[in-house]
Each structure stands twice: as structure tokens, then as C-alpha cells.
PDB file of N, CA and C in Angstrom:
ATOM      1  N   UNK A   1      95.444 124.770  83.654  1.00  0.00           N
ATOM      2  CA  UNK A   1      95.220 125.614  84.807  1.00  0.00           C
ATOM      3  C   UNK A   1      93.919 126.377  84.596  1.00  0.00           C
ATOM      4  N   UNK A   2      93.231 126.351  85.831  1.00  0.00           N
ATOM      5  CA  UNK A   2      91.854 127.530  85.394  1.00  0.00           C
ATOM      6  C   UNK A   2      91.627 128.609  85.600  1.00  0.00           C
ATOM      7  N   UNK A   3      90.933 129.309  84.677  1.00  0.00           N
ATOM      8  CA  UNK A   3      91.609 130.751  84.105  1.00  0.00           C
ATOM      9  C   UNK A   3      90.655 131.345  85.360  1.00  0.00           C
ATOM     10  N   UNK A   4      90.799 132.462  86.265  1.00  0.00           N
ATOM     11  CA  UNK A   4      89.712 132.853  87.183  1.00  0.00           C
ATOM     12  C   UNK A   4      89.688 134.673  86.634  1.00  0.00           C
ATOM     13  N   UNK A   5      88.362 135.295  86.964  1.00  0.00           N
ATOM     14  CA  UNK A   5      88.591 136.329  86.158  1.00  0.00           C
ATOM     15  C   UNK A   5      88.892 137.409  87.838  1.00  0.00           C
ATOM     16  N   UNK A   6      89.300 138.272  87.365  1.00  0.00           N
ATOM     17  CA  UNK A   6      89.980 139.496  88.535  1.00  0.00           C
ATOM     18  C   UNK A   6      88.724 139.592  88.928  1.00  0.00           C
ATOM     19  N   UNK A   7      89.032 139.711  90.205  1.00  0.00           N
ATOM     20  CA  UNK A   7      88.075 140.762  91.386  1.00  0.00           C
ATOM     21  C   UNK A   7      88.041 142.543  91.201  1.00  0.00           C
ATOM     22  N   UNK A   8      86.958 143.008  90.993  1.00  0.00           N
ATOM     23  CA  UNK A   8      86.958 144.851  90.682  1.00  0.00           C
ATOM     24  C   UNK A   8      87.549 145.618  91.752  1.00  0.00           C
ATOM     25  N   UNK A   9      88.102 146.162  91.638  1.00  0.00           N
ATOM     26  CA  UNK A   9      88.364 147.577  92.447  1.00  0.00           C
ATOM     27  C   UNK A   9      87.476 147.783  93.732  1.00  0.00           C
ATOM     28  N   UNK A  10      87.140 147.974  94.888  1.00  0.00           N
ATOM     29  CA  UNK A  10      86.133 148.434  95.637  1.00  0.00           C
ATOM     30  C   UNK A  10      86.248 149.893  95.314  1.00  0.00           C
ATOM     31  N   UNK A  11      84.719 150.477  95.028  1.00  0.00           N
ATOM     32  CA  UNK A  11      84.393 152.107  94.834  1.00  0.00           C
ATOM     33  C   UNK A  11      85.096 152.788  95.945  1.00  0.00           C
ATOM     34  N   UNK A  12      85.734 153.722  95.630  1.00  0.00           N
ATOM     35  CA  UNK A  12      85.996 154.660  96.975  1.00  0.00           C
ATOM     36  C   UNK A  12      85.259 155.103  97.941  1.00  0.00           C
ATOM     37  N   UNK A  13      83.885 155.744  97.713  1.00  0.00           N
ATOM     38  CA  UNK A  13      82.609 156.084  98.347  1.00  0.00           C
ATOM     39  C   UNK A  13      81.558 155.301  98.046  1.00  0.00           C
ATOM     40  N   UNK A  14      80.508 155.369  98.939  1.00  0.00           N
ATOM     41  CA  UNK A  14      79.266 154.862  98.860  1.00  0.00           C
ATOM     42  C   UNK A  14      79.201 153.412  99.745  1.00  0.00           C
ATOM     43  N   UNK A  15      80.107 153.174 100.352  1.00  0.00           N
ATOM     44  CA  UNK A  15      80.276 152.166 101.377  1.00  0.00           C
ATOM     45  C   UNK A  15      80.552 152.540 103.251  1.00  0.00           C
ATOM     46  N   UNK A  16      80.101 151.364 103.795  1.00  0.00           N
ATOM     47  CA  UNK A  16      80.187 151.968 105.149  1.00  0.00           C
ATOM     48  C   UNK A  16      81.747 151.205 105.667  1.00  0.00           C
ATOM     49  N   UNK A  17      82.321 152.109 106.443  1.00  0.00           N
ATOM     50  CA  UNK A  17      83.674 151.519 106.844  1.00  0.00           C
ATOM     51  C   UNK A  17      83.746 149.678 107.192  1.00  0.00           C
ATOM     52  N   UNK A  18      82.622 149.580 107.905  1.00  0.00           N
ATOM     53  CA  UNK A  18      82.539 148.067 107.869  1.00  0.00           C
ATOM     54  C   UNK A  18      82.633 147.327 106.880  1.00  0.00           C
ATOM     55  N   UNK A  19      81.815 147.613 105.983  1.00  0.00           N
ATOM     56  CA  UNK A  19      81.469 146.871 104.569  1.00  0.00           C
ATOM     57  C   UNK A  19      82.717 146.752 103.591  1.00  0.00           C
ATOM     58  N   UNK A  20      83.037 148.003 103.810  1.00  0.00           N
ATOM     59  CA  UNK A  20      84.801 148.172 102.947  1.00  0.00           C
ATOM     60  C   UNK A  20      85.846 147.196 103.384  1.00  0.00           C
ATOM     61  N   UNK A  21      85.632 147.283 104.825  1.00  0.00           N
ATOM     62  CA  UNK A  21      86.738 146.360 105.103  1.00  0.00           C
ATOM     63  C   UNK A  21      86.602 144.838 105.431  1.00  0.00           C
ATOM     64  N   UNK A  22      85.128 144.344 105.174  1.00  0.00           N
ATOM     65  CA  UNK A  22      84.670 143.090 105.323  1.00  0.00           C
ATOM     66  C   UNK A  22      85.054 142.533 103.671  1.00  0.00           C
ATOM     67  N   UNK A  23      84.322 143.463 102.283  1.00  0.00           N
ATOM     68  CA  UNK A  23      84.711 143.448 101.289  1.00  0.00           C
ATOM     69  C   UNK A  23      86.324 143.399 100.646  1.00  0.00           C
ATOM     70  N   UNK A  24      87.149 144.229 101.717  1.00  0.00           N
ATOM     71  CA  UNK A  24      88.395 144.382 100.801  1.00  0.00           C
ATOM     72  C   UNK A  24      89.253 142.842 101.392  1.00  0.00           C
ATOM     73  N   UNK A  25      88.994 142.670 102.443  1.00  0.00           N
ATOM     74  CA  UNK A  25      89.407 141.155 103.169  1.00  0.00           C
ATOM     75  C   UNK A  25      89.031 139.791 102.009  1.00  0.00           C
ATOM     76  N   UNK A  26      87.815 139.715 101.956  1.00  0.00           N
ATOM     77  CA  UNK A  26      87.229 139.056 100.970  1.00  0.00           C
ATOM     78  C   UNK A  26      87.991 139.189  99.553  1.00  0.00           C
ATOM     79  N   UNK A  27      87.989 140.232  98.761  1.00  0.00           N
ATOM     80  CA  UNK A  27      89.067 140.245  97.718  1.00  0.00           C
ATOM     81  C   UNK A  27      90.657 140.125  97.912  1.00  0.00           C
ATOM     82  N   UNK A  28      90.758 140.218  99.095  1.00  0.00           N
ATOM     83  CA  UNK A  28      92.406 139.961  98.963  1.00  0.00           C
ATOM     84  C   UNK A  28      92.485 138.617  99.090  1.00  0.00           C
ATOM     85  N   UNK A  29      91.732 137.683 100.140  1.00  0.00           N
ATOM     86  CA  UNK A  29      91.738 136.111 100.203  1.00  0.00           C
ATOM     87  C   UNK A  29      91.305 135.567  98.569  1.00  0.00           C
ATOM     88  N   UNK A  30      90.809 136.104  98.056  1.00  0.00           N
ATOM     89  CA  UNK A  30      90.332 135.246  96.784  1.00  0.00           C
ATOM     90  C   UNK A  30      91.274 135.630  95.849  1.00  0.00           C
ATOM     91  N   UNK A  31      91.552 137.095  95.586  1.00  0.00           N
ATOM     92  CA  UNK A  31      92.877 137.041  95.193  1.00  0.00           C
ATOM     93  C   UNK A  31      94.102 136.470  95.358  1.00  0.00           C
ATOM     94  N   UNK A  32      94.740 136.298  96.672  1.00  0.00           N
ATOM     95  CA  UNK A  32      95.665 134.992  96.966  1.00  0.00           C
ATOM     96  C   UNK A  32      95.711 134.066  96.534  1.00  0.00           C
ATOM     97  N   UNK A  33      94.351 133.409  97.242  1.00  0.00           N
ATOM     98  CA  UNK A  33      93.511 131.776  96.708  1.00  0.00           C
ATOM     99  C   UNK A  33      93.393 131.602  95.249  1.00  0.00           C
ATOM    100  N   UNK A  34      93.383 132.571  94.155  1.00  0.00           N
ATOM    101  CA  UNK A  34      93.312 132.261  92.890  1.00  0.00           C
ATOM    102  C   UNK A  34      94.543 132.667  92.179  1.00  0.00           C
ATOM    103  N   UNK A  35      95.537 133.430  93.425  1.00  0.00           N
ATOM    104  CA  UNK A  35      97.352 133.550  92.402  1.00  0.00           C
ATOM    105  C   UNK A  35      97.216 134.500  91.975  1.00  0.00           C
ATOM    106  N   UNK A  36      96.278 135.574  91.892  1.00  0.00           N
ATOM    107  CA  UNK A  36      96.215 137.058  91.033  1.00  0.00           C
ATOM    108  C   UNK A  36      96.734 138.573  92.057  1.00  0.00           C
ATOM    109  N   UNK A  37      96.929 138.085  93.037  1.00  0.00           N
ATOM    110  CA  UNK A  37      97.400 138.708  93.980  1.00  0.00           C
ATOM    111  C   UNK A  37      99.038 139.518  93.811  1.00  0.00           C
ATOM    112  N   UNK A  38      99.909 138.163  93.397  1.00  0.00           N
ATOM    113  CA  UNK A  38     101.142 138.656  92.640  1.00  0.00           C
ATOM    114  C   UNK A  38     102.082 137.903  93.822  1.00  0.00           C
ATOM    115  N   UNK A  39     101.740 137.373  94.672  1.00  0.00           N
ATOM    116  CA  UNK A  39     102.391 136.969  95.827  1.00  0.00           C
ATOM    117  C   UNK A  39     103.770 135.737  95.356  1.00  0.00           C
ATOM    118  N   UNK A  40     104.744 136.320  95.853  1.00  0.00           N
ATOM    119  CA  UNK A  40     105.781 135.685  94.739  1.00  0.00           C
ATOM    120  C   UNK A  40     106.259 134.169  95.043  1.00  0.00           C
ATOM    121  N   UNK A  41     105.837 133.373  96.313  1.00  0.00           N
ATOM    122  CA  UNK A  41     106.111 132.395  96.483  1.00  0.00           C
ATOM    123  C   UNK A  41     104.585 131.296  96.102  1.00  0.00           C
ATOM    124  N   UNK A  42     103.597 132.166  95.848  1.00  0.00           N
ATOM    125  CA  UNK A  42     102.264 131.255  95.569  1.00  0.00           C
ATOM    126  C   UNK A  42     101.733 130.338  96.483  1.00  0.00           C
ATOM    127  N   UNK A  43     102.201 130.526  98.131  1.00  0.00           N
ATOM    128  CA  UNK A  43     101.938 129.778  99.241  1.00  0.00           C
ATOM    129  C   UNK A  43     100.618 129.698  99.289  1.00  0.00           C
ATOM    130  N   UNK A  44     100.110 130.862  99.270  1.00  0.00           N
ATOM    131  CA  UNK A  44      98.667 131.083  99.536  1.00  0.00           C
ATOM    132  C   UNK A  44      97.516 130.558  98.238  1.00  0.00           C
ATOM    133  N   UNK A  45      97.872 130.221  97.307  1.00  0.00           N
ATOM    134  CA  UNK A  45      97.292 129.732  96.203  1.00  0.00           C
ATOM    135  C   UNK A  45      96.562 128.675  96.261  1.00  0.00           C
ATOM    136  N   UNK A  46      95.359 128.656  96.124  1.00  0.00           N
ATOM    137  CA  UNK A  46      94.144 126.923  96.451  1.00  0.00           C
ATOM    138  C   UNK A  46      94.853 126.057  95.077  1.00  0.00           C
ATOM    139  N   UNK A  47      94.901 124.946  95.608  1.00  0.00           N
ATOM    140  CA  UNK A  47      95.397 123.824  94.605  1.00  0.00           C
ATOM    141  C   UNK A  47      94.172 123.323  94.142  1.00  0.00           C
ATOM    142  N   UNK A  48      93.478 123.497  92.809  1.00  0.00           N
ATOM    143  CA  UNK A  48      92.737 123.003  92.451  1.00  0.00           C
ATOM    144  C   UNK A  48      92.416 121.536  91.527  1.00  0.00           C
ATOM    145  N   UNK A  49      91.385 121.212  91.064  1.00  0.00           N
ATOM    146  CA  UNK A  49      91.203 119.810  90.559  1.00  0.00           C
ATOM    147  C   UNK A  49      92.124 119.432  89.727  1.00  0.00           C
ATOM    148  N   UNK A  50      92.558 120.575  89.004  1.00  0.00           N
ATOM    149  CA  UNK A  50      93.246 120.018  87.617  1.00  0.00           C
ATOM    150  C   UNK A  50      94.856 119.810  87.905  1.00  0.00           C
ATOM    151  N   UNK A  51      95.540 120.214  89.111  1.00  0.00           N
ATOM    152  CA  UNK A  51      96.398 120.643  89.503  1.00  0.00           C
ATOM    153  C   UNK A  51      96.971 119.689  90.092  1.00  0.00           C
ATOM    154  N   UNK A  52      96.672 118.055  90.520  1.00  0.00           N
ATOM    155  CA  UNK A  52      97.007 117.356  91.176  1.00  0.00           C
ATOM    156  C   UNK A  52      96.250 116.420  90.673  1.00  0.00           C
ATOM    157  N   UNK A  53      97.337 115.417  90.034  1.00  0.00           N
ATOM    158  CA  UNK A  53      96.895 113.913  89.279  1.00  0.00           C
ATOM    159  C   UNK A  53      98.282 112.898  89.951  1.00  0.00           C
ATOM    160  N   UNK A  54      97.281 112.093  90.482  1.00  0.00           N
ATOM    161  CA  UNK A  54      98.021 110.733  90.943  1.00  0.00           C
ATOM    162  C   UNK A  54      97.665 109.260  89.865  1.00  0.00           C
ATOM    163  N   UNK A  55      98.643 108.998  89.687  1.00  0.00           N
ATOM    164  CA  UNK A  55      98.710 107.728  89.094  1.00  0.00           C
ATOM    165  C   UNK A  55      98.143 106.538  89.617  1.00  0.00           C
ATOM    166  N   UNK A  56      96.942 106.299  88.551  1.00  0.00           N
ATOM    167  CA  UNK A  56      96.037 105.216  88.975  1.00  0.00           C
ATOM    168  C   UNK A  56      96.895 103.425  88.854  1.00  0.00           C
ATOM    169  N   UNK A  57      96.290 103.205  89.586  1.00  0.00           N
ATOM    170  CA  UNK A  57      96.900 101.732  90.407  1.00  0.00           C
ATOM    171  C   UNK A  57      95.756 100.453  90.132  1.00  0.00           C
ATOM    172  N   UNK A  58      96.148  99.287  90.103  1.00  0.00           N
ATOM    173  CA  UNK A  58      95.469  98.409  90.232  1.00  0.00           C
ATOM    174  C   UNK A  58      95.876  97.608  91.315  1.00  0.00           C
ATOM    175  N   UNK A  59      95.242  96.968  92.367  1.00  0.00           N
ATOM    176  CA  UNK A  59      95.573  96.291  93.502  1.00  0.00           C
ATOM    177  C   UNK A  59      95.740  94.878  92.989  1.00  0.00           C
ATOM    178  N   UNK A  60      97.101  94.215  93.627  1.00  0.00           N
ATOM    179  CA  UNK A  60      97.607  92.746  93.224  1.00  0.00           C
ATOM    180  C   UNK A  60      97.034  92.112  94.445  1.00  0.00           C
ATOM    181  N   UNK A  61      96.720  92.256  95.669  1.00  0.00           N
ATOM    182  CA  UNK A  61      96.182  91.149  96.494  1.00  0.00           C
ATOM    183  C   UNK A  61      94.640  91.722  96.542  1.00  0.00           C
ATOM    184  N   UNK A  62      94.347  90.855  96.102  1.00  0.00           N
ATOM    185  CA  UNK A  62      92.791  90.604  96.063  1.00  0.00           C
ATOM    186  C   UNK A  62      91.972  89.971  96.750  1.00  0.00           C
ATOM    187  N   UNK A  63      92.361  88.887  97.300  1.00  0.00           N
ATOM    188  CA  UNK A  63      91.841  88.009  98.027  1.00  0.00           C
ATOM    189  C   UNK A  63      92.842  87.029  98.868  1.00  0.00           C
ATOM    190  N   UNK A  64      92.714  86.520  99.774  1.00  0.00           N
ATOM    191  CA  UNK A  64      93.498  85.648 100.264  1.00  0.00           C
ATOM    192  C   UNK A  64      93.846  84.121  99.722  1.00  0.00           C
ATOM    193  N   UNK A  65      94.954  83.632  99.442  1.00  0.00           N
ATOM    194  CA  UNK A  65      94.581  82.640  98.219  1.00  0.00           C
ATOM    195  C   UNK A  65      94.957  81.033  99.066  1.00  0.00           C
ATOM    196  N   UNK A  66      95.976  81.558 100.596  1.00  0.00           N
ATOM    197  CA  UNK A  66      95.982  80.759 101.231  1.00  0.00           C
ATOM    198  C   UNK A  66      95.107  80.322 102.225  1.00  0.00           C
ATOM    199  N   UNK A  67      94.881  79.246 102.237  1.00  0.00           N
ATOM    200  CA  UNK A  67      93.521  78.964 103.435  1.00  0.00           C
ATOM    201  C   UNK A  67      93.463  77.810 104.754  1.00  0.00           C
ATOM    202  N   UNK A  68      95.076  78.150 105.207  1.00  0.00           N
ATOM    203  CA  UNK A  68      95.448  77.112 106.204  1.00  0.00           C
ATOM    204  C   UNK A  68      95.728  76.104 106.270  1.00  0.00           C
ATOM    205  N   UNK A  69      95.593  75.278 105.288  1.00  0.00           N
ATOM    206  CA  UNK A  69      95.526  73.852 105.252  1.00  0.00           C
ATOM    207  C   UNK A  69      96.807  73.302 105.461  1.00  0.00           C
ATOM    208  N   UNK A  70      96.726  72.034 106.002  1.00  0.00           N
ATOM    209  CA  UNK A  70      98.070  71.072 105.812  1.00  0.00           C
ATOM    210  C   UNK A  70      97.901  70.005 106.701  1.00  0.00           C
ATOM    211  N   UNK A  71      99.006  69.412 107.501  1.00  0.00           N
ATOM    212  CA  UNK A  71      99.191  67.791 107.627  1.00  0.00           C
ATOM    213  C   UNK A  71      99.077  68.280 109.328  1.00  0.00           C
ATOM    214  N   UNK A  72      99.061  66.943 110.034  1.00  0.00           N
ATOM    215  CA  UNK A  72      99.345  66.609 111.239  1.00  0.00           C
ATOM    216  C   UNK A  72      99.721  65.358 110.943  1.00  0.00           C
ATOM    217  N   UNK A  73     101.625  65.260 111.481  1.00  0.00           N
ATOM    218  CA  UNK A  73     102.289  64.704 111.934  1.00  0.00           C
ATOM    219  C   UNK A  73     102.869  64.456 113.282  1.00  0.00           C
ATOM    220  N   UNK A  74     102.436  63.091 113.794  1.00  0.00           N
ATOM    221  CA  UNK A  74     102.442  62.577 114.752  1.00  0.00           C
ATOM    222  C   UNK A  74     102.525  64.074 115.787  1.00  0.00           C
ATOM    223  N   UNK A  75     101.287  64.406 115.874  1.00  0.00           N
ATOM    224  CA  UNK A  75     100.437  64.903 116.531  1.00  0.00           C
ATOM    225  C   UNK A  75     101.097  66.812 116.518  1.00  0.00           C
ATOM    226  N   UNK A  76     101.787  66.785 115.257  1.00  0.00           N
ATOM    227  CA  UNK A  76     102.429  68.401 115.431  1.00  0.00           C
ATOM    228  C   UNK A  76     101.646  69.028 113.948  1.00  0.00           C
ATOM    229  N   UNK A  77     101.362  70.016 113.954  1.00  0.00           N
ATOM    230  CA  UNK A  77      99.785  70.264 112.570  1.00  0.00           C
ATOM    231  C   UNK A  77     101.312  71.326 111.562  1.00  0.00           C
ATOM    232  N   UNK A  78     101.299  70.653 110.413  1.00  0.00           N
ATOM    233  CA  UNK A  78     102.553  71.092 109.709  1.00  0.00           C
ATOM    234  C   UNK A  78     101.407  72.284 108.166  1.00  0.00           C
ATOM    235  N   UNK A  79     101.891  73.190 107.704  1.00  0.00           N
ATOM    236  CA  UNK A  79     101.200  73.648 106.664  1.00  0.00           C
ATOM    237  C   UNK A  79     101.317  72.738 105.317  1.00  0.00           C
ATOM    238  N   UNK A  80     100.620  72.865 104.426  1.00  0.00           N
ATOM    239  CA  UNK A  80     101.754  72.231 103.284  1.00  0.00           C
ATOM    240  C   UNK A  80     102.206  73.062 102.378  1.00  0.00           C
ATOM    241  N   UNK A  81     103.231  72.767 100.751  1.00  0.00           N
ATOM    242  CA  UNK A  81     104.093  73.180 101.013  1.00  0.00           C
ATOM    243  C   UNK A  81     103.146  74.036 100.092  1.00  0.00           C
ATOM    244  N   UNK A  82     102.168  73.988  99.576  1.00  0.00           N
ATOM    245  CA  UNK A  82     101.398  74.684  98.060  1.00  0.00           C
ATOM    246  C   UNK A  82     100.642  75.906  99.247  1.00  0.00           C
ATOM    247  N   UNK A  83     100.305  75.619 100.271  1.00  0.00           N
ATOM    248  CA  UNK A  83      99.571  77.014 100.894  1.00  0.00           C
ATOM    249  C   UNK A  83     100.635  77.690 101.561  1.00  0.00           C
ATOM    250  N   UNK A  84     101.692  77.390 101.524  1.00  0.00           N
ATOM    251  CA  UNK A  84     102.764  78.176 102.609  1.00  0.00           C
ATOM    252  C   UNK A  84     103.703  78.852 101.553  1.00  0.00           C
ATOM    253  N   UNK A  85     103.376  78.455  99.910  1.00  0.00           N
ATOM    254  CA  UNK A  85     103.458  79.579  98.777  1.00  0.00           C
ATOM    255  C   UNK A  85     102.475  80.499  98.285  1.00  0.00           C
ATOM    256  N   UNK A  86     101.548  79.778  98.568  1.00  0.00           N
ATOM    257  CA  UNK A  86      99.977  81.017  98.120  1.00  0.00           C
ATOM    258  C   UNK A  86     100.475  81.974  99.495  1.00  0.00           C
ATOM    259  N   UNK A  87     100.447  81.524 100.136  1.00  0.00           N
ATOM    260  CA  UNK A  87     100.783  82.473 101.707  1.00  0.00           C
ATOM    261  C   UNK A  87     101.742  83.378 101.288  1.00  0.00           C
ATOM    262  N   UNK A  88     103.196  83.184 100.801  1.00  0.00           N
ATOM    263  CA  UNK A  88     104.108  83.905 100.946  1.00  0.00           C
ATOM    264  C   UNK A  88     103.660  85.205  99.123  1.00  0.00           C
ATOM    265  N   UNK A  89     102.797  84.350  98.318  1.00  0.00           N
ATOM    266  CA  UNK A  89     102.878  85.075  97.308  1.00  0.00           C
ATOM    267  C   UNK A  89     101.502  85.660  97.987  1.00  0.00           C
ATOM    268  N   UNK A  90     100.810  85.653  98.803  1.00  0.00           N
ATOM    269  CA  UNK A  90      99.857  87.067  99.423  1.00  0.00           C
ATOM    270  C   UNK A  90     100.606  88.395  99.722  1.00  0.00           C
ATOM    271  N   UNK A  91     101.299  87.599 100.198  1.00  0.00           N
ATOM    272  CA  UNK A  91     102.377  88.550 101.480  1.00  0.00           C
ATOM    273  C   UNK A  91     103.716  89.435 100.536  1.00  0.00           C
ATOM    274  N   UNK A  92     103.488  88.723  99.536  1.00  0.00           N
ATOM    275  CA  UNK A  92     104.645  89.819  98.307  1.00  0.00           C
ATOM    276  C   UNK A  92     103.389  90.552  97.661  1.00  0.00           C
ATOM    277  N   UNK A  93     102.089  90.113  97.173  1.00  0.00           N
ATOM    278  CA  UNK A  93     101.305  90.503  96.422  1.00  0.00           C
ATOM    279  C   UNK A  93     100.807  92.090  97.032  1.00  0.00           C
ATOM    280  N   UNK A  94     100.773  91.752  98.655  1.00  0.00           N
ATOM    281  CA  UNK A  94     100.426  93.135  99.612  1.00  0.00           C
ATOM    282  C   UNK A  94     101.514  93.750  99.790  1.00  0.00           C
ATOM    283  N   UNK A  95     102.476  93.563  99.987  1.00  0.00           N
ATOM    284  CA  UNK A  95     103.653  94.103 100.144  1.00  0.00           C
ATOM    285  C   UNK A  95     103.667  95.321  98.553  1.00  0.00           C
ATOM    286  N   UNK A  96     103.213  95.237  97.373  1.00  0.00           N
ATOM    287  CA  UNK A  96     103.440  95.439  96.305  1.00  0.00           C
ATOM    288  C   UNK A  96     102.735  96.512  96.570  1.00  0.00           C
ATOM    289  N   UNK A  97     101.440  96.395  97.159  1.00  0.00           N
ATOM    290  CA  UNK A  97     100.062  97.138  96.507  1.00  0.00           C
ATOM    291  C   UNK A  97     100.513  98.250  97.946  1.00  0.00           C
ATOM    292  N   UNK A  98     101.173  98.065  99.488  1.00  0.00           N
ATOM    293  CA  UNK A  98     101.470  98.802 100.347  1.00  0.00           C
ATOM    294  C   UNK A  98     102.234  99.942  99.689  1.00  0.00           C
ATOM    295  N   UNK A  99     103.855  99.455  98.730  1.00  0.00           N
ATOM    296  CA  UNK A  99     104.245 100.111  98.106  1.00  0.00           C
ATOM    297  C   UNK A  99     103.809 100.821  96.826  1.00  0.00           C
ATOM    298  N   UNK A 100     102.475 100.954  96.473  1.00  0.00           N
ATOM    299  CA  UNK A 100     101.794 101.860  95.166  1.00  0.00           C
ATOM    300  C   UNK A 100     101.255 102.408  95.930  1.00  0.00           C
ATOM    301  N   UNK A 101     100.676 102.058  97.084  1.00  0.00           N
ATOM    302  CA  UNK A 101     100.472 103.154  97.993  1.00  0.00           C
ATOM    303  C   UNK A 101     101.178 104.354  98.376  1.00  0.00           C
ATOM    304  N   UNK A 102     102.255 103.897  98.670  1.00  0.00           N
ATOM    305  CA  UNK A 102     103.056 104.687  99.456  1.00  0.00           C
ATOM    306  C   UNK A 102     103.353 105.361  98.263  1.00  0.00           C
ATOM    307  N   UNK A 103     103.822 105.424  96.989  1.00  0.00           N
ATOM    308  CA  UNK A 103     104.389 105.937  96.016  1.00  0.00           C
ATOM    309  C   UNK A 103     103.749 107.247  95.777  1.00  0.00           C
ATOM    310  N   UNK A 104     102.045 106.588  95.270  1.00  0.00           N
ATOM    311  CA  UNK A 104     100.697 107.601  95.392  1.00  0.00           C
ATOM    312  C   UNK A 104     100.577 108.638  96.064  1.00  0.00           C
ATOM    313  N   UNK A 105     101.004 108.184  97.844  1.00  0.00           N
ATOM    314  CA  UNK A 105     100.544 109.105  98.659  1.00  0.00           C
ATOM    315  C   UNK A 105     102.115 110.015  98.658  1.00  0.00           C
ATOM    316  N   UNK A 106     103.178 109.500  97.868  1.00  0.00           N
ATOM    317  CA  UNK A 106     104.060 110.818  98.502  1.00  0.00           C
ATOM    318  C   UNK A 106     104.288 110.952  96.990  1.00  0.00           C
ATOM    319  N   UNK A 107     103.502 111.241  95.937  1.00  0.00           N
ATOM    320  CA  UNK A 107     103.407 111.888  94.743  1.00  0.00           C
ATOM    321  C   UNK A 107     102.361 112.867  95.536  1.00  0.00           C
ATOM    322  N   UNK A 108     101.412 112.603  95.889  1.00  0.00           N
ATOM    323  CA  UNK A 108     100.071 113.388  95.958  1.00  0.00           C
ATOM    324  C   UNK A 108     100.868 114.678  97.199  1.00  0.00           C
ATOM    325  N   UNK A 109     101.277 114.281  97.885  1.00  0.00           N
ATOM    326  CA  UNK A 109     102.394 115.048  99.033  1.00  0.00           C
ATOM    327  C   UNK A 109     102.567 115.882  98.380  1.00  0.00           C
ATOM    328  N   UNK A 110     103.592 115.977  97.369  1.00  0.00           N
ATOM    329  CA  UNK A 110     104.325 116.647  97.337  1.00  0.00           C
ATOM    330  C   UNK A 110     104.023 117.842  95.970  1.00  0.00           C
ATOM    331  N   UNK A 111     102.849 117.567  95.593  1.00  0.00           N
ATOM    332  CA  UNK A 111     101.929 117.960  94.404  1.00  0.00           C
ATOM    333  C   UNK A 111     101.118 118.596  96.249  1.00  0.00           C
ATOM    334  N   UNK A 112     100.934 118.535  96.625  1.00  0.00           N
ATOM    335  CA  UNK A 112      99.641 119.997  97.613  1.00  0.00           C
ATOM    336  C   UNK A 112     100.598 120.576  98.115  1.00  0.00           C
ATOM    337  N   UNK A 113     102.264 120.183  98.180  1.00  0.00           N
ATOM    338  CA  UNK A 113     103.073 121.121  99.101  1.00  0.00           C
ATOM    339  C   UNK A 113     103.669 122.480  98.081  1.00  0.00           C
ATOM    340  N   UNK A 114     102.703 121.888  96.892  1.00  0.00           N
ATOM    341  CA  UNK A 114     103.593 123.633  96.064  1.00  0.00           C
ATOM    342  C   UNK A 114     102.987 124.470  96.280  1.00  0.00           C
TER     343      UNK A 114
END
């Protein structure tokens, strides 16, 4: 976690009412945003870099491995049977990489919803 150092006190005097309250706005948001605030549910807290790690993936469909081919029998165009398995092992291979997706994106979810 990264360590952020406190925001000072605003001086009592020597400021113009504007400035005080443009300034004290400013320290209370960064206070929130950095958790030093004391705010007991930490809603308001920026989720930073270190704070959210998703599990790296390697993609299984890479390329398309089927490429249409097959027969015409008496005049009806049939696939054959070696591309209508490259076909179906695309279609599990994406199916795979949809689901590391999905895994990723509702790890990463639920890591920005704290």
C-alpha cells in the first residue's frame, strides 16, 4: 500500500474566507482520496496501482485454423470431416479465452468495488 504523507492544518489567520474554504475542500478530498480522513467505510478512498492485480492470461485462439474446405456431392458442398474439427476446436479454443475474460473482468470488478 502507498504510504501518503498528511495534509497540514490550514493557519487560522492570514487567509481570505475564499481561500480557506477553496483550501479546506481541497484537503478534505485528498484526505478521503488517500484514507487519512478516518472515514470508516473507505468508500471514498482512490484505488491505486498497487491495489488491483488481475491475473495475466494467455489467449488459446489465435488464429483461425479452419478454412472452409470440403466436398461437393452431387451438387450439395459438404465440409470435411478434419475442418469441421479445426472449426469446432476454434470455437472451444474462444469459448476458453471468452471465459478468462470474463473471470479477469469480474476479479478486476470486484477489486475497484472496495
Amino acid at each position: 500500500m502507498p504510504r501518503f504523507t498528511a495534509v497540514p492544518a490550514l493557519p487560522p489567520s492570514g487567509l481570505e474566507a475564499a481561500q480557506y474554504q477553496l483550501l479546506s475542500a481541497m484537503k478534505e478530498n485528498v484526505e478521503l482520496l488517500t484514507g487519512t480522513r478516518g472515514e470508516l467505510d473507505g468508500a471514498s478512498r482512490a484505488i491505486t496501482r498497487d491495489a488491483v492485480s488481475v491475473p495475466a492470461a494467455t489467449a488459446q485462439f489465435t488464429s483461425l485454423s479452419a478454412r472452409g474446405s470440403g466436398y461437393t456431392v452431387s451438387g450439395v458442398q459438404l465440409v470435411s470431416l478434419s475442418d469441421y474439427q479445426n472449426l469446432l476446436r476454434d470455437v472451444q479454443n474462444l469459448a476458453a479465452d471468452v471465459n478468462t475474460l470474463r473471470t479477469a473482468l469480474n476479479a478486476l470488478l470486484q477489486q475497484l468495488g472496495r
